[in-house]
Protein backbone atom coordinates (compact mmCIF):
# COMPACT_ATOMS: atom_id res chain seq x y z
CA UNK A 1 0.00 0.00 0.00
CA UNK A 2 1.14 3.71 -0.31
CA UNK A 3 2.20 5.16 3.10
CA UNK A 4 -0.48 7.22 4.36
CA UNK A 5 -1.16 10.54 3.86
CA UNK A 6 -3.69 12.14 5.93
CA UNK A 7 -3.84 14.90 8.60
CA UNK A 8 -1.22 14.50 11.95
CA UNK A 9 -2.62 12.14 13.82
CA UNK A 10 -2.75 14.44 16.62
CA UNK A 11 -5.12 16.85 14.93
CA UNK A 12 -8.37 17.30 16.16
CA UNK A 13 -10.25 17.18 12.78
CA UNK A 14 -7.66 13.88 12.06
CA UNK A 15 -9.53 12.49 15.50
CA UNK A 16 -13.19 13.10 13.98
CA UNK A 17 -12.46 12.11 10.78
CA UNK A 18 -11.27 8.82 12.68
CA UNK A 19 -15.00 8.69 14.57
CA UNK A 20 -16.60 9.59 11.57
CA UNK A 21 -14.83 6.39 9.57
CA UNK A 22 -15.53 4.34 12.26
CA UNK A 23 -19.32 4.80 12.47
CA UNK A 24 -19.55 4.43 8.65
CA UNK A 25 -17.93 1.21 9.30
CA UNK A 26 -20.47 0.51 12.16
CA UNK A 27 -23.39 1.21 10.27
CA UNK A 28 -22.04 -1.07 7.22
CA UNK A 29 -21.78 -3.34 9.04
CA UNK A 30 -25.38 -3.15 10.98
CA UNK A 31 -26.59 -3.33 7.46
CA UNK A 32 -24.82 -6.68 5.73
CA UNK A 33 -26.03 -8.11 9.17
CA UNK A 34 -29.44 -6.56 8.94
CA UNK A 35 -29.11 -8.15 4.99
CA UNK A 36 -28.65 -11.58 6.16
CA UNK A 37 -31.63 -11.64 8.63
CA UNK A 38 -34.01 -9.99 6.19
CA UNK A 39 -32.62 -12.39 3.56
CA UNK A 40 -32.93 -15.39 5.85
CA UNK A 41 -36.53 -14.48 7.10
CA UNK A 42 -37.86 -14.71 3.02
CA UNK A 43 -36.15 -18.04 3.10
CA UNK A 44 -37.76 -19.01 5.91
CA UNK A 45 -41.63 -17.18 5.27
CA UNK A 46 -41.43 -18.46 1.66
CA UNK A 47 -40.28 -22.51 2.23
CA UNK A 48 -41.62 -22.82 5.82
CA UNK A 49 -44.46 -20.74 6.19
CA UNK A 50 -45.13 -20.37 2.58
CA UNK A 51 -46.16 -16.75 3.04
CA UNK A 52 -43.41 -14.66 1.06
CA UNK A 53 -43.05 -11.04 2.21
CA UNK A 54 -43.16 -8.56 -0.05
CA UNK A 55 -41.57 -6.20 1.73
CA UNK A 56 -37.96 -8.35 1.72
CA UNK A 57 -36.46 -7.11 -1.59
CA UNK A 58 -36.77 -3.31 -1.28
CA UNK A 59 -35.31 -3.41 2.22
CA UNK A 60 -32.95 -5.98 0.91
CA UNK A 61 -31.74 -3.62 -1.93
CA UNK A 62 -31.34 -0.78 0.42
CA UNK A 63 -29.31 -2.27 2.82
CA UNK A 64 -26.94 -3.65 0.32
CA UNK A 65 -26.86 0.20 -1.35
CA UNK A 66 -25.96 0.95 2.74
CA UNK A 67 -23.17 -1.35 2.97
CA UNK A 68 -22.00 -0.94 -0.41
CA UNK A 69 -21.96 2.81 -0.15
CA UNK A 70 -20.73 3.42 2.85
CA UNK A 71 -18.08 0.66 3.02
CA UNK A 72 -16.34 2.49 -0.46
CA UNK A 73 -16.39 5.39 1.78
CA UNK A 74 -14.68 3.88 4.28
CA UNK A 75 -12.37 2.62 2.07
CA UNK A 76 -11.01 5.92 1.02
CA UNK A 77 -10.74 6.77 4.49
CA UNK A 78 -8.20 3.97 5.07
CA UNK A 79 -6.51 3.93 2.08
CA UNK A 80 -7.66 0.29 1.22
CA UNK A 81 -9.51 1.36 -2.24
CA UNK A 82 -8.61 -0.31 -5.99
CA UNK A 83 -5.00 1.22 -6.51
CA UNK A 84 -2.11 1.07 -8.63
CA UNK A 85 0.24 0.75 -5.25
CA UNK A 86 3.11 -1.56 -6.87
CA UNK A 87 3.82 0.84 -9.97
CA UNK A 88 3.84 4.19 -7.52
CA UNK A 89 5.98 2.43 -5.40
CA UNK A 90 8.24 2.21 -8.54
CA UNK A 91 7.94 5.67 -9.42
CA UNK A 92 10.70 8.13 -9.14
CA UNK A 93 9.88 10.30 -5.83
CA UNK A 94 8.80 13.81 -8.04
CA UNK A 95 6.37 11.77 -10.09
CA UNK A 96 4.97 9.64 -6.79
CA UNK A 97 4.26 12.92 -5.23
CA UNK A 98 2.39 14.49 -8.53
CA UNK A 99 0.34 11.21 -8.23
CA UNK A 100 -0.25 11.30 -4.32
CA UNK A 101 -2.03 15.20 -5.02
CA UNK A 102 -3.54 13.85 -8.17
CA UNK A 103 -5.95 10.48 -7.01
CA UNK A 104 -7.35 12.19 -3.83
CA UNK A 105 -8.24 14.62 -6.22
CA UNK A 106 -9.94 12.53 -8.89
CA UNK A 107 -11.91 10.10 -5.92
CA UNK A 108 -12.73 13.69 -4.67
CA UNK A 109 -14.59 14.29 -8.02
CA UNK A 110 -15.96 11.30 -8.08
CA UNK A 111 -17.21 11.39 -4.51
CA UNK A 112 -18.99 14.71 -5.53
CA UNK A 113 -20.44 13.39 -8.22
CA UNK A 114 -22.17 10.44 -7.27
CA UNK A 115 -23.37 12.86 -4.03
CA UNK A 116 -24.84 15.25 -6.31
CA UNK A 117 -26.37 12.72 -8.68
CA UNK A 118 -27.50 10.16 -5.89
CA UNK A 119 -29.03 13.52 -4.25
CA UNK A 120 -31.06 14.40 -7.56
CA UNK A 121 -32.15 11.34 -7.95
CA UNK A 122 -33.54 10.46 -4.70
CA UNK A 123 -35.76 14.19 -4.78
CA UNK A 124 -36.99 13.05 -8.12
CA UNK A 125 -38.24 9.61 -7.51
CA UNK A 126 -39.57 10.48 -3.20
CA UNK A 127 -43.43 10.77 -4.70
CA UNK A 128 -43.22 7.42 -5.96
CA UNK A 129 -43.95 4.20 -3.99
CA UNK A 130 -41.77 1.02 -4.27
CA UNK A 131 -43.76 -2.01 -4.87
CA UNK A 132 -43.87 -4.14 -1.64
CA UNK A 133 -43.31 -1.51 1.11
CA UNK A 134 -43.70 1.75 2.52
CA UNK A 135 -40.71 3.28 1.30
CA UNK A 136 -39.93 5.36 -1.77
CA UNK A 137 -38.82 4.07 -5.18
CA UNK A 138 -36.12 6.39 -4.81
CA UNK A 139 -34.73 5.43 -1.30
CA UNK A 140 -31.32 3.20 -2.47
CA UNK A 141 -30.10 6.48 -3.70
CA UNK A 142 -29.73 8.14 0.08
CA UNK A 143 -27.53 5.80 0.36
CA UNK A 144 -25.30 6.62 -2.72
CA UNK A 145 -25.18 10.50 -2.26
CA UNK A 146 -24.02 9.75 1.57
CA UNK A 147 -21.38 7.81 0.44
CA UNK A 148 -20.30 9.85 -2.57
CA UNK A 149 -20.40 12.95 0.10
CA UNK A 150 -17.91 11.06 2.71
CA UNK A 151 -15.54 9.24 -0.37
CA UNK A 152 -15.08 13.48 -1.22
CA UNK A 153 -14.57 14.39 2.19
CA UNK A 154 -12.03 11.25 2.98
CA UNK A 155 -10.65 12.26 -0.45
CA UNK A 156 -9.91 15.56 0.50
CA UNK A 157 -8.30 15.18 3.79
CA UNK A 158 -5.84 12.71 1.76
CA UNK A 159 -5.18 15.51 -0.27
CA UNK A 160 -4.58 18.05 2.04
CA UNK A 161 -2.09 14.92 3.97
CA UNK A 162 -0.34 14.87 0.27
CA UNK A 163 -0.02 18.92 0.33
CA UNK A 164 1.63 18.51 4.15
CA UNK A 165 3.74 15.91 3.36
CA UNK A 166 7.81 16.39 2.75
CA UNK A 167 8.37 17.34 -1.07
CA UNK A 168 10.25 14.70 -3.25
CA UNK A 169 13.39 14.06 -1.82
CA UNK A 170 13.34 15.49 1.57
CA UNK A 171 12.94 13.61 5.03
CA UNK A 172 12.54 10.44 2.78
């Protein structure tokens, strides 16, 4: 992996960042838990009782957008996202460093972008009902935007580690 390059750990905005990744890990994890009893209880209501819920595969899909979402977002918090980490650590140290300020920057854009687009899309489908239960069509994309929103926030405190850290060549 690339060495890390966030805020001081002393910092205090390093220490709620910290909270904040570890709650989004939490509440990931709540959800691919809350996924397998949902999933289990259709197994059981639809072989057992054979009286299949309805409700099952909306929640189902929204805690798997949860989990999904929020554990990307989590990723980028810990550094532990898809990465070319074997060629940078080839890279000569001026062209390592252009790439260190460079990817926070592009999962920053990315982060904003499926915010903003997860955001329009949940206002435009809220006045329509999912089939099954009482939630909106549009609900899986709360999910999305939250993420998207912390992936550009993790993003950017990367960057602003990258901006802090020694330039090529000195206390390396």
């Amino acid at each position: 992996m690339s060495e890390d390059t966030t805020l001081s750990s002393d910092g205090a905005p390093r220490r709620a960042l910290d909270r904040l990744a570890d709650v989004v890990i939490a509440v990931a994890a709540i959800a691919l838990f809350g996924l397998v009893v949902v999933q289990g209880w259709q197994v059981f209501a639809r072989y057992v009782i054979n009286d299949s819920p309805s409700w099952t595969e909306p929640v189902t899909l929204l805690l798997l957008s949860i989990a999904m979402s929020l554990g990307a977002a989590a990723g980028v918090h810990t550094n532990r996202h898809f990465g070319f980490f074997l060629l940078q650590d080839h890279m000569r140290p001026a062209i390592r460093r252009l790439v260190d300020l460079v990817v926070p920057l592009i999962v920053l854009s990315i982060g904003a972008v499926l915010a903003w687009w997860g955001a329009v899309l949940l206002l435009d489908g809220l006045h329509i009902k999912a089939a099954g239960a009482r939630l909106p069509q549009s609900i899986n994309y709360l999910p999305l935007s939250i993420g998207g929103a912390l992936m550009a926030l993790f993003s950017l405190d990367r960057f602003i580690g990258a901006l802090r850290a020694a330039p090529a060549g000195e206390g390396r």
